[in-house]
N, C-alpha and C. Protein backbone atom coordinates (compact mmCIF):
# COMPACT_ATOMS: atom_id res chain seq x y z
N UNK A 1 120.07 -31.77 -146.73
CA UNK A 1 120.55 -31.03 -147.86
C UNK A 1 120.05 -29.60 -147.82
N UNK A 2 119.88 -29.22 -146.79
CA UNK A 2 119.62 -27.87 -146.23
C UNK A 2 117.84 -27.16 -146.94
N UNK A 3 117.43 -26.30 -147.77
CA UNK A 3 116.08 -25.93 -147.72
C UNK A 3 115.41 -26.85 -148.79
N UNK A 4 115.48 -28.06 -149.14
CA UNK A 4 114.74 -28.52 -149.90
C UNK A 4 113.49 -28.98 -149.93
N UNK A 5 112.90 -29.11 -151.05
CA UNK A 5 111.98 -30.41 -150.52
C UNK A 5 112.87 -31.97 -150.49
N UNK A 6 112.32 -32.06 -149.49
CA UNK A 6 112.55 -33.90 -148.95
C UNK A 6 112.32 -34.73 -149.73
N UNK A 7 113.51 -35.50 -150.31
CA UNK A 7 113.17 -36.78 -150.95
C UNK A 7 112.63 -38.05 -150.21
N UNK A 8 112.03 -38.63 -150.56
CA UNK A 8 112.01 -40.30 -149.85
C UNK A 8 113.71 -40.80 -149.60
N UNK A 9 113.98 -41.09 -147.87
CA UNK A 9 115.26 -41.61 -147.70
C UNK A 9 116.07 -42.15 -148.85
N UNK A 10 115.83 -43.16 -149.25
CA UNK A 10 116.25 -43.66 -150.34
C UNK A 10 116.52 -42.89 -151.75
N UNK A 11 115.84 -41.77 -152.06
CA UNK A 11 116.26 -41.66 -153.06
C UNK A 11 116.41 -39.92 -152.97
N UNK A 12 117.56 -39.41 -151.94
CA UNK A 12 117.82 -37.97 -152.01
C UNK A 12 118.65 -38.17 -153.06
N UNK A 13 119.53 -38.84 -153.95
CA UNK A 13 119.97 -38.29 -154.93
C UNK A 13 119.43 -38.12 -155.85
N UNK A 14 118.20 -38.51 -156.24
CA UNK A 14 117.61 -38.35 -157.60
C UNK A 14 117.03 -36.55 -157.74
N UNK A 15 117.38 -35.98 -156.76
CA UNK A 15 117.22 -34.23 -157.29
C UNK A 15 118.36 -34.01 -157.67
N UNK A 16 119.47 -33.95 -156.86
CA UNK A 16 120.93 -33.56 -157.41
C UNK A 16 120.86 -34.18 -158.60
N UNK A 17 121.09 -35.58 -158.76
CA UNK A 17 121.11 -36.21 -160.32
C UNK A 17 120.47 -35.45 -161.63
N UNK A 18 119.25 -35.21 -161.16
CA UNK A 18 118.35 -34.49 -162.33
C UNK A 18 118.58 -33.20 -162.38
N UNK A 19 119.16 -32.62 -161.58
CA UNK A 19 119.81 -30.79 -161.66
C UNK A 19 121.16 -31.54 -162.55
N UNK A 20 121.56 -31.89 -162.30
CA UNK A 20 123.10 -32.08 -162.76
C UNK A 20 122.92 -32.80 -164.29
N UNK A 21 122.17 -33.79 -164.87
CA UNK A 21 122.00 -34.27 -165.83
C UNK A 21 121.45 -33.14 -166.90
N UNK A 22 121.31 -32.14 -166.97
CA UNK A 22 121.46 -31.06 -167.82
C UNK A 22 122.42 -30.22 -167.96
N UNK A 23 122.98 -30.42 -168.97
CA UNK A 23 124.31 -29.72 -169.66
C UNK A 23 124.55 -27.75 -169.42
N UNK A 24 122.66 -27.65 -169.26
CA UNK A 24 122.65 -25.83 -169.36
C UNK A 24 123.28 -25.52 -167.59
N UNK A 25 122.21 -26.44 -166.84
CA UNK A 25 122.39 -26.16 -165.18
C UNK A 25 123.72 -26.80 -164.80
N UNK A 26 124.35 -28.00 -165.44
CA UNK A 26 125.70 -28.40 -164.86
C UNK A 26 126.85 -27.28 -165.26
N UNK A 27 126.40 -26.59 -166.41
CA UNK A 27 127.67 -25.43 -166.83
C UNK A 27 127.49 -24.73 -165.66
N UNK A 28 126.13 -23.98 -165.14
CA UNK A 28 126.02 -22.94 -164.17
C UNK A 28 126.29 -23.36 -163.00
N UNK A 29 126.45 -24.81 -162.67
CA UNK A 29 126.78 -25.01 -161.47
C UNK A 29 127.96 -25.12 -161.37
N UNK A 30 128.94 -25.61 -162.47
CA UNK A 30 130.20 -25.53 -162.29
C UNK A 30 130.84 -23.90 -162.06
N UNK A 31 130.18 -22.39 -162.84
CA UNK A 31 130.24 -21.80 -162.92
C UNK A 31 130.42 -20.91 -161.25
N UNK A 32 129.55 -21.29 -160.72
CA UNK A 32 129.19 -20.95 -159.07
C UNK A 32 130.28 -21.66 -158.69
N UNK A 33 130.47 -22.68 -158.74
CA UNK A 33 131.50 -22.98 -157.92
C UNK A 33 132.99 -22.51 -158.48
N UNK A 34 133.19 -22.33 -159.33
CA UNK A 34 134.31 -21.78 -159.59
C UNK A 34 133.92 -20.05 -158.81
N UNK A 35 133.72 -19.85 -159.40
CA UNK A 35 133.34 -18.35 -158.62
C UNK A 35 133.75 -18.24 -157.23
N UNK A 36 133.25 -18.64 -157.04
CA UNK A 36 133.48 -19.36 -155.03
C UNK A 36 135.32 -19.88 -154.70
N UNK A 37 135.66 -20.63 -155.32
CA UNK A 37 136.96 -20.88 -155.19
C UNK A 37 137.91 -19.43 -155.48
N UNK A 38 137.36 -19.25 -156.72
CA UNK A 38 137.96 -17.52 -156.60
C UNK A 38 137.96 -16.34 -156.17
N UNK A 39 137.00 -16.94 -154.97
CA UNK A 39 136.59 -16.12 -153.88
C UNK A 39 135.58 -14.90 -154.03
N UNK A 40 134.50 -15.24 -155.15
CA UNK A 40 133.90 -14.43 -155.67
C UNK A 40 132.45 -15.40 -155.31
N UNK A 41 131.38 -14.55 -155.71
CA UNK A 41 130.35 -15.19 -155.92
C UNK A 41 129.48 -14.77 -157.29
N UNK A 42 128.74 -15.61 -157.47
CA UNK A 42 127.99 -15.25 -159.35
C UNK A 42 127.06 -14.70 -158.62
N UNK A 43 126.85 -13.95 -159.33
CA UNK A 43 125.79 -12.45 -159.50
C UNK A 43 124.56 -13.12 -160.22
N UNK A 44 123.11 -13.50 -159.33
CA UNK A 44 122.33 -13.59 -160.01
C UNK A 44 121.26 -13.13 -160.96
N UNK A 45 121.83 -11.50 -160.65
CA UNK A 45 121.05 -10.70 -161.20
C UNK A 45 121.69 -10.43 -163.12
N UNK A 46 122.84 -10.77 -163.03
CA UNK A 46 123.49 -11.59 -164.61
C UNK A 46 122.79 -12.08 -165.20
N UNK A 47 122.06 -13.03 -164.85
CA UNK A 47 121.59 -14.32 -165.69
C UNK A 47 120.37 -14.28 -166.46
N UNK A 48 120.83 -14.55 -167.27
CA UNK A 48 119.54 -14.90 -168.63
C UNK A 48 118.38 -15.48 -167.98
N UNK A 49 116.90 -15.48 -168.69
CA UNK A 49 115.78 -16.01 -167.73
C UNK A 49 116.29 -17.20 -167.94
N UNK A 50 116.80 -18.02 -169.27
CA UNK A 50 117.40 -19.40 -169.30
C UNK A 50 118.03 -19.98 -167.66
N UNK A 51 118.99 -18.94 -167.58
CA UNK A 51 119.96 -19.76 -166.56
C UNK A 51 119.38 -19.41 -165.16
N UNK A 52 118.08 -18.36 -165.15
CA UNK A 52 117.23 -18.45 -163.59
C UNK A 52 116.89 -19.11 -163.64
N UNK A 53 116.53 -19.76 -164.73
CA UNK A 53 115.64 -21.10 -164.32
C UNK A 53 116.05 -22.13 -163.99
N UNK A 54 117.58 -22.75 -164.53
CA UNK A 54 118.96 -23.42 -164.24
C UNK A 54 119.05 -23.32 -162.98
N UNK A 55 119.25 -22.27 -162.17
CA UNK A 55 119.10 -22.06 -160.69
C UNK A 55 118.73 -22.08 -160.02
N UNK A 56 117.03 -21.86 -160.37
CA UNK A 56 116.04 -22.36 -159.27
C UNK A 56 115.87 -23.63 -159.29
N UNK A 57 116.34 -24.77 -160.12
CA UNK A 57 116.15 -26.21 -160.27
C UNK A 57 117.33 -26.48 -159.24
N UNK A 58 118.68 -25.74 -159.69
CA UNK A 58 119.89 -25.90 -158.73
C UNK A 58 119.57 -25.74 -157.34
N UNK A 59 119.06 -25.10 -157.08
CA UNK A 59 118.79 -24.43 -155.66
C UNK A 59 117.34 -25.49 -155.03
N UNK A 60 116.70 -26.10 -155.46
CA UNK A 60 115.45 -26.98 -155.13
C UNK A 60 116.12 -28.37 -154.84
N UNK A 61 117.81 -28.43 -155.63
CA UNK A 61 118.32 -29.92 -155.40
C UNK A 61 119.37 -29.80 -154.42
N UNK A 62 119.32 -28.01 -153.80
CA UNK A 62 120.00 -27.81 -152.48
C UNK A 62 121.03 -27.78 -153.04
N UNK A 63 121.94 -27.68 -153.97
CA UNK A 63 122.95 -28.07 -154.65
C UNK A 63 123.74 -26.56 -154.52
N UNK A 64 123.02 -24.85 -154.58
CA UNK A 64 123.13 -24.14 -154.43
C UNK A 64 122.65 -23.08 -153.89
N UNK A 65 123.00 -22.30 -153.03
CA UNK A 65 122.16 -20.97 -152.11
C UNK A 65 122.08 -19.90 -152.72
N UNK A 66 121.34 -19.14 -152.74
CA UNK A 66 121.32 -17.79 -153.20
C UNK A 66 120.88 -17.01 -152.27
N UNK A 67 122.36 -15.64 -151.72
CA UNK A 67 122.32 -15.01 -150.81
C UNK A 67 121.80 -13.74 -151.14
N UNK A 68 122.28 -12.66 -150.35
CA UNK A 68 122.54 -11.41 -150.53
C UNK A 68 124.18 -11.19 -151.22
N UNK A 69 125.06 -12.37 -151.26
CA UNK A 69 125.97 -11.58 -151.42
C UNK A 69 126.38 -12.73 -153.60
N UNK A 70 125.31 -13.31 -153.56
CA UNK A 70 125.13 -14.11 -154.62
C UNK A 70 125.25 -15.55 -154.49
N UNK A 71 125.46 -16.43 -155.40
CA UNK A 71 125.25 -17.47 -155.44
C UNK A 71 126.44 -18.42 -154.94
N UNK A 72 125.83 -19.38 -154.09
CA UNK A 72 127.00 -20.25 -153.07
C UNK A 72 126.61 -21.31 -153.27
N UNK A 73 127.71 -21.87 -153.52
CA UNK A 73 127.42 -23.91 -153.80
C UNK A 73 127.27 -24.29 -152.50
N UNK A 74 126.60 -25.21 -152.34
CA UNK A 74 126.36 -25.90 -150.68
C UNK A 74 127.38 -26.96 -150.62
N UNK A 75 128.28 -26.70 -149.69
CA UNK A 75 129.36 -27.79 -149.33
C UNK A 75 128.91 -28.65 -149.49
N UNK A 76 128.40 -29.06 -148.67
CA UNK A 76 127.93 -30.24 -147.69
C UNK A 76 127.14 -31.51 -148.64
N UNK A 77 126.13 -31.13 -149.49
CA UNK A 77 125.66 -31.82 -150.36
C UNK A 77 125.95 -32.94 -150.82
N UNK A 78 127.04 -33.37 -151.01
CA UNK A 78 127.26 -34.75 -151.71
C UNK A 78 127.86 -35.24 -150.77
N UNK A 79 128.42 -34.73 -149.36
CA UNK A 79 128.93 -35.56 -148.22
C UNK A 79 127.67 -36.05 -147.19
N UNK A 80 126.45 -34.97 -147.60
CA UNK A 80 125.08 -35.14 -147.21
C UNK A 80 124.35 -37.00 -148.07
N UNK A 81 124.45 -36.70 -149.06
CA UNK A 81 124.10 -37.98 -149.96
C UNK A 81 124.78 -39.19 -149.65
N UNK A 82 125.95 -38.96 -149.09
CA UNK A 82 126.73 -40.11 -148.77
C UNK A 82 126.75 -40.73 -147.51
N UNK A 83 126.47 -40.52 -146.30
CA UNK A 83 125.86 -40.16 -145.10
C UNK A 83 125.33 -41.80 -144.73
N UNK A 84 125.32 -42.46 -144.64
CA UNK A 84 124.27 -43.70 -144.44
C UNK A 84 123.04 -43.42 -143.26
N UNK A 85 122.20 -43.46 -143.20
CA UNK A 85 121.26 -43.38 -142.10
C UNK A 85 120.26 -44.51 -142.12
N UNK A 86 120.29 -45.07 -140.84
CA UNK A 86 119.37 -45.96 -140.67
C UNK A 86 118.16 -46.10 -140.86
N UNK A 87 117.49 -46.80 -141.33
CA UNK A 87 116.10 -46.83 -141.70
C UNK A 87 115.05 -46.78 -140.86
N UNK A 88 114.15 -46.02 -141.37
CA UNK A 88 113.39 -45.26 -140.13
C UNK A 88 112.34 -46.46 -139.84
N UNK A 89 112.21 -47.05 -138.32
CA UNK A 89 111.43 -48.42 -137.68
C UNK A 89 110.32 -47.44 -137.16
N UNK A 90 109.84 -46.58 -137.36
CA UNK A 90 108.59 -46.16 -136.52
C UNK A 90 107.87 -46.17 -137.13
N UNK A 91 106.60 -45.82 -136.70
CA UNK A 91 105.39 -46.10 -137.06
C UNK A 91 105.11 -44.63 -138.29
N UNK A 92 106.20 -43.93 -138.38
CA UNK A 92 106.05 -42.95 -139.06
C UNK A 92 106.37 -43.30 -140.62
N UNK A 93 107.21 -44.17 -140.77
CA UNK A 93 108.10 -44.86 -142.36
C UNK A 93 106.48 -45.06 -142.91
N UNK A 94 105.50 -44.88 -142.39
CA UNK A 94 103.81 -45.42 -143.07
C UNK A 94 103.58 -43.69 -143.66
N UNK A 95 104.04 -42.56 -143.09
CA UNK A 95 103.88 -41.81 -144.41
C UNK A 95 104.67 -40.95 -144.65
N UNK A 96 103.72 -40.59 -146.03
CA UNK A 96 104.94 -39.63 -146.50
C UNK A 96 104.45 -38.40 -146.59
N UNK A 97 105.21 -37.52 -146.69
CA UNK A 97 104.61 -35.85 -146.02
C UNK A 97 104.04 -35.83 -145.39
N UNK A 98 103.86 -36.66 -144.01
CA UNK A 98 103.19 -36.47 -142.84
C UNK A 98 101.85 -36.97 -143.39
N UNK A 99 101.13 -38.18 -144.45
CA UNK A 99 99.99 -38.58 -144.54
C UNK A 99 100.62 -40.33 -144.76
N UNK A 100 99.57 -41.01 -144.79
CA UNK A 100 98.97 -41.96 -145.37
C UNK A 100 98.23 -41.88 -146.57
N UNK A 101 99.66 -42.71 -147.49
CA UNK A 101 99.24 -42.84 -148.76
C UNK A 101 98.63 -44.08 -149.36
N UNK A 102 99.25 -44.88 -148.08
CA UNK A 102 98.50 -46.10 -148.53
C UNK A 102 98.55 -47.12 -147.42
N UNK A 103 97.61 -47.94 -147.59
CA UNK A 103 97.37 -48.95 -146.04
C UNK A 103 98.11 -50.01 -146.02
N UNK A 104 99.19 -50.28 -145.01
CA UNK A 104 99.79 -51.23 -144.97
C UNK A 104 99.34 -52.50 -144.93
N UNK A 105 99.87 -53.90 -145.90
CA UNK A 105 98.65 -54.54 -146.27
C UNK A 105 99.31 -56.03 -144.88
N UNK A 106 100.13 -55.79 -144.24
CA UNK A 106 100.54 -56.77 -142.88
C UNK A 106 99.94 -56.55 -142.27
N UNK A 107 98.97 -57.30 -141.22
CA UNK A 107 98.08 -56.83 -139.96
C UNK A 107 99.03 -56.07 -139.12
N UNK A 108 100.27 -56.50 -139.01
CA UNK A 108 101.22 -55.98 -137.60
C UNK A 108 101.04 -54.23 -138.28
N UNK A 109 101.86 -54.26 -139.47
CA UNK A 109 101.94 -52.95 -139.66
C UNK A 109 100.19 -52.01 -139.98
N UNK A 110 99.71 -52.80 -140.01
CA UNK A 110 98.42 -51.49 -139.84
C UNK A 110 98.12 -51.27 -138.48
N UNK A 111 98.67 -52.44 -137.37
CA UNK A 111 98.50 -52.12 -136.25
C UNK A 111 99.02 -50.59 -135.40
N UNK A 112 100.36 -51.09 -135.89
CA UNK A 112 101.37 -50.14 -135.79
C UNK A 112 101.19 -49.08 -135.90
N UNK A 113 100.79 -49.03 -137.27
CA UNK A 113 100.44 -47.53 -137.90
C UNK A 113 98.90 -46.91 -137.26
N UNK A 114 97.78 -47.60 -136.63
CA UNK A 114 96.56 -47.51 -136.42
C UNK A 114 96.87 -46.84 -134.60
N UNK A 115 97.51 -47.61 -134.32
CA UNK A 115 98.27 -47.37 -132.75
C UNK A 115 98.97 -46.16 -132.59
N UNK A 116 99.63 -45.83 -133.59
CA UNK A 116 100.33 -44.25 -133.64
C UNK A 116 99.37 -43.55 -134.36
N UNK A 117 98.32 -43.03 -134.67
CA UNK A 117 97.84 -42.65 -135.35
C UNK A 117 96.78 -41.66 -133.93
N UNK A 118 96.44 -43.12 -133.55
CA UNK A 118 95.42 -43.06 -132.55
C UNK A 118 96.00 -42.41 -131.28
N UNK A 119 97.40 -42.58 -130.50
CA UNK A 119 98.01 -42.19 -129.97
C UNK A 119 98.23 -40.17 -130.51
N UNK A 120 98.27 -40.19 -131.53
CA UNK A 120 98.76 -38.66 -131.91
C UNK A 120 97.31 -37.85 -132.02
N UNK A 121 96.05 -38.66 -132.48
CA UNK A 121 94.71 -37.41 -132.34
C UNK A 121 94.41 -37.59 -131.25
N UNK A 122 94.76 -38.62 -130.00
CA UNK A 122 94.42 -38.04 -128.25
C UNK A 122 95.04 -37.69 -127.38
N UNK A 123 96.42 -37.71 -128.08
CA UNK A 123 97.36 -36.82 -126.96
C UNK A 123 97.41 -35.64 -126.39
N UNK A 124 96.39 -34.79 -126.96
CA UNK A 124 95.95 -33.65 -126.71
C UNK A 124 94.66 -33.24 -126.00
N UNK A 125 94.30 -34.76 -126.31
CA UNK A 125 92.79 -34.60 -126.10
C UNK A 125 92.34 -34.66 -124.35
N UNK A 126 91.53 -33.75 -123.71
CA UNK A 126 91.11 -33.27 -122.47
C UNK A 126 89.88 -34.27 -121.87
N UNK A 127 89.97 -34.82 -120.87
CA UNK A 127 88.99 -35.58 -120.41
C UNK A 127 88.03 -34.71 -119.85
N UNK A 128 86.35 -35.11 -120.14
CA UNK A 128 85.57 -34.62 -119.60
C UNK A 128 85.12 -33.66 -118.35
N UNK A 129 85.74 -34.81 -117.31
CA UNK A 129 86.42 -34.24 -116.03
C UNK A 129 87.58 -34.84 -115.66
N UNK A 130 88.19 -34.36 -114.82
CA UNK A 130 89.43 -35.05 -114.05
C UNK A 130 89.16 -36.34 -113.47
N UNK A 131 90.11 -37.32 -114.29
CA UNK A 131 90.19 -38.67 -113.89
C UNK A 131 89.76 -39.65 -114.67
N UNK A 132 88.47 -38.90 -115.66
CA UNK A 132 88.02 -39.61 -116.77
C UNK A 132 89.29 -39.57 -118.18
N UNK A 133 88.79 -40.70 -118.76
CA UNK A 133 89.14 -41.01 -120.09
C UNK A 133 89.10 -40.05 -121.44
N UNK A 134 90.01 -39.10 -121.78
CA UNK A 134 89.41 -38.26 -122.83
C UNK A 134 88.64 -38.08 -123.93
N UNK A 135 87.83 -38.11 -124.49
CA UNK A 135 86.65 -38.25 -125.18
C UNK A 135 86.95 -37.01 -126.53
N UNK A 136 86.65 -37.47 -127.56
CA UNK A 136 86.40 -36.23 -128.65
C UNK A 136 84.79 -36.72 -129.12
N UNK A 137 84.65 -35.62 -130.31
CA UNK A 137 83.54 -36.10 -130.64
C UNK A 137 83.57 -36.64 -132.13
N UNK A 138 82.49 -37.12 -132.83
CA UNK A 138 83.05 -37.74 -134.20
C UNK A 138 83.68 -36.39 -135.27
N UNK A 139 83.11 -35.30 -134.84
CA UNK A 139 84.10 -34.40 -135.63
C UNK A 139 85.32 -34.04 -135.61
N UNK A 140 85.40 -34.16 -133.90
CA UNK A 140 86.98 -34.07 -133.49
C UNK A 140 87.96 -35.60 -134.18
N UNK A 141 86.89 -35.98 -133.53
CA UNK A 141 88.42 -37.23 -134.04
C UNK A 141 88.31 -36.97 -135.76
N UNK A 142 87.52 -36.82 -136.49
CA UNK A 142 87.85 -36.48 -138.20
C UNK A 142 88.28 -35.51 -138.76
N UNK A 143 88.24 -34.41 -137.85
CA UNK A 143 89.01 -33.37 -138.21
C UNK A 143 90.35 -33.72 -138.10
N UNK A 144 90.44 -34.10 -136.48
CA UNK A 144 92.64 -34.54 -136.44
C UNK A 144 92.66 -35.49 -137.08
N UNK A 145 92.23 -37.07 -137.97
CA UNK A 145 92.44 -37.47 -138.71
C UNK A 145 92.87 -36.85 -139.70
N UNK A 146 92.30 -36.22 -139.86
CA UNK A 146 92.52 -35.64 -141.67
C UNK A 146 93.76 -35.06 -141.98
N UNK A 147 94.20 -34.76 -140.76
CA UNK A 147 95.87 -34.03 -140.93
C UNK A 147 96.87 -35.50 -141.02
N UNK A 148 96.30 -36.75 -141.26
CA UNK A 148 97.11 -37.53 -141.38
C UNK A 148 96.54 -38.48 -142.45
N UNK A 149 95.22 -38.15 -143.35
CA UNK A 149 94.76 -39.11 -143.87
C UNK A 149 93.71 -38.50 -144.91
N UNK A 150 93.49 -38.82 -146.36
CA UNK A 150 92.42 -37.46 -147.45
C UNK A 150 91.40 -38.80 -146.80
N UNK A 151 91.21 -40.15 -145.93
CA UNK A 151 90.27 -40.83 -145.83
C UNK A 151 89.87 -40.61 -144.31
N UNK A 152 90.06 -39.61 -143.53
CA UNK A 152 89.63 -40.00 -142.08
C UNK A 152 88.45 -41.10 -141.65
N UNK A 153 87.50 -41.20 -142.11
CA UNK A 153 86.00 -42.01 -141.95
C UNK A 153 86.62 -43.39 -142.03
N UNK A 154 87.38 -43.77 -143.18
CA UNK A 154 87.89 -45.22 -143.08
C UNK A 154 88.77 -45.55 -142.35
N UNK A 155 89.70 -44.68 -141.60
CA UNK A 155 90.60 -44.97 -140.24
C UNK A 155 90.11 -44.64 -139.23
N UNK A 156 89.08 -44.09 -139.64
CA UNK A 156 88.50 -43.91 -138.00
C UNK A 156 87.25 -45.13 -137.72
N UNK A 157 86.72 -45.63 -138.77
CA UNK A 157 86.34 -46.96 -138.71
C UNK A 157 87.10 -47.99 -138.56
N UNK A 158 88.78 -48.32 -138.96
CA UNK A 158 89.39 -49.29 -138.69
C UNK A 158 90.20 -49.19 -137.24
N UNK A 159 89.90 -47.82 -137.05
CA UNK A 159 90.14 -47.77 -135.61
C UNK A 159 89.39 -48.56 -134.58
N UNK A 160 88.24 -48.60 -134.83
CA UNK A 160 86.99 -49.01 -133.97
C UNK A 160 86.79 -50.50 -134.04
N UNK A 161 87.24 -51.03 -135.15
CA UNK A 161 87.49 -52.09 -135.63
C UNK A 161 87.93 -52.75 -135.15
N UNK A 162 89.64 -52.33 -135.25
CA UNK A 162 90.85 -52.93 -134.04
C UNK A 162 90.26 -53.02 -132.83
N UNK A 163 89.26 -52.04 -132.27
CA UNK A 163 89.32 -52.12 -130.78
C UNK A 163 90.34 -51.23 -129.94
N UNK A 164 90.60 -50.23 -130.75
CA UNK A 164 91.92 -49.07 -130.23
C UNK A 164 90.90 -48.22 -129.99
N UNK A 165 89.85 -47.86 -130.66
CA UNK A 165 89.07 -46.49 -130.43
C UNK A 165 87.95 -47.41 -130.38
N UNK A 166 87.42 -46.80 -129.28
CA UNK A 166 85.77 -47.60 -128.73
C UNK A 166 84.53 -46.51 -129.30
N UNK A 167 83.38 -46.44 -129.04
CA UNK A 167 82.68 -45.04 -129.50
C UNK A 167 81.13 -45.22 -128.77
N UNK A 168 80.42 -45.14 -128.54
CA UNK A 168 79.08 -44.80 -127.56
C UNK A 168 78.03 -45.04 -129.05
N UNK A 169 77.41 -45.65 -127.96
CA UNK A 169 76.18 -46.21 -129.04
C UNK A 169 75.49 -45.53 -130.25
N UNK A 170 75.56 -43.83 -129.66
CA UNK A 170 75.26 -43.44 -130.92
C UNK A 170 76.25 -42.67 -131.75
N UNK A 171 77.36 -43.17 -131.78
CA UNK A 171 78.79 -43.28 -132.43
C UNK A 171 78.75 -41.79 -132.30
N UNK A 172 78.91 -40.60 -131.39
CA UNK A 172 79.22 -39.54 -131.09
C UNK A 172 80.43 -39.08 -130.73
N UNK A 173 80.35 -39.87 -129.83
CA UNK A 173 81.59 -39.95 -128.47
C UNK A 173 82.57 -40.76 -129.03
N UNK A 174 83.81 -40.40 -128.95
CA UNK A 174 85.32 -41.76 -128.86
C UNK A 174 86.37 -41.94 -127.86
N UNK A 175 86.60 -42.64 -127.82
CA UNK A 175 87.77 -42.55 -126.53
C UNK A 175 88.56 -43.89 -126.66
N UNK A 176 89.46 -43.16 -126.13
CA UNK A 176 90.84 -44.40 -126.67
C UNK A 176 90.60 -45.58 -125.25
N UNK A 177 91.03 -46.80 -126.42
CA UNK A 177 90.66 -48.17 -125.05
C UNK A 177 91.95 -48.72 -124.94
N UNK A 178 93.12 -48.56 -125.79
CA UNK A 178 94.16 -49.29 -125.41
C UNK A 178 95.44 -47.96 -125.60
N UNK A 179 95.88 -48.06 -124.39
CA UNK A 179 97.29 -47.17 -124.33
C UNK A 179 98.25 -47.50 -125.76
N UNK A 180 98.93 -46.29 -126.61
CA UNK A 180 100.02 -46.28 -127.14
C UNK A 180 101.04 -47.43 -126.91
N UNK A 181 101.29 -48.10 -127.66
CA UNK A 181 102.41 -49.15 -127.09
C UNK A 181 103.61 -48.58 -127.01
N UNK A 182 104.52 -48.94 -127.32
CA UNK A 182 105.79 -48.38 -126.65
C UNK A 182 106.69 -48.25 -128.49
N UNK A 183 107.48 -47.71 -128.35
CA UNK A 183 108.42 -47.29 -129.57
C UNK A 183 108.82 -48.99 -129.82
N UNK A 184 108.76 -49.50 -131.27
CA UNK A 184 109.11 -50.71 -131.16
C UNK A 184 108.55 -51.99 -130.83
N UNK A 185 107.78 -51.31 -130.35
CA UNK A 185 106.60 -52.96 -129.59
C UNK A 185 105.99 -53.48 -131.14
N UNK A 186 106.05 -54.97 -130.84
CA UNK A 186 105.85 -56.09 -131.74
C UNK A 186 104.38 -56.08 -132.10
N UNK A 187 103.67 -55.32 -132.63
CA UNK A 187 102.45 -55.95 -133.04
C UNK A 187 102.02 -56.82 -134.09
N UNK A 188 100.78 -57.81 -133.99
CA UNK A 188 100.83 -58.67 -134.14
C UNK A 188 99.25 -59.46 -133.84
């Protein structure tokens, strides 16, 4: 639906709905679009602070653009909502805005999610020397946690847990013990 914020799959219509379920922003949106058919565009610099504000709600449900040359209804929008898309099977459907909000309470799926997790803070990560196993240290691995988690310490303990992330006796050192499984693989 072009610059929005992202709804949860399931429920991109509930922004359009709630722009549109007000009588002030559904006049102004009908308004834009008429404009547009008449080959004109609405002038936002017109509008009452009332109806900027009508617009910036319009424009957050993607419903409308605001150019340089004024205000443009977004085609696409409700052929966007209608769209079916398959439901996302990766290990990513575990969060939302790019975190973990909450721990999946199936062993498979915390696997899942513990396995991609673990896979994404060492894919970057540089082995000691050439040939060795890449190693972070407990800050490294909690720092790249944290871009996926406000708990790094408790996934990086259930990491260790599983047996996905191993760590040196005086829990300094980490290094991954079991390869990424594959897109789809059954855990379990």
């Amino acid at each position: 639906m072009g610059e929005t914020n992202p709804a949860p799959e399931g429920n991109r219509w509930r922004p359009v709905a709630a722009a549109l379920a007000d009588r002030r922003r559904l006049h102004l949106y009908a308004r834009a679009v008429l404009a547009a058919d008449d080959g004109e565009r609405l002038d936002p610099k017109g509008l009452t602070s009332a109806e900027a504000k009508s617009l910036a709600v319009l424009q957050n449900a993607g419903l409308v653009r605001v150019g340089e040359r004024g205000v443009e209804p977004a085609a696409s929008v409700f052929a966007d909502l209608l769209t079916v898309r398959p439901p996302d099977t990766t290990a990513r459907r575990f969060l939302v805005n790019g975190k973990v909000e909450s721990y999946p309470r199936k062993r498979a799926d915390r696997l899942e999610l513990l396995h991609f997790l673990a896979g994404e803070v060492f894919e970057h990560a540089r082995p000691p020397e050439p040939g060795l196993r890449p190693v972070l240290t407990e800050k490294e691995l909690t720092t790249r946690l944290a871009a996926f988690t406000a708990d790094p310490a408790a996934i990086r303990r259930y990491l260790v847990d599983e047996g996905i992330v191993a760590r040196d006796a005086a829990g300094t050192q980490y290094w991954l013990t079991r390869p990424r499984p594959a897109e789809g693989m059954e855990f379990a």
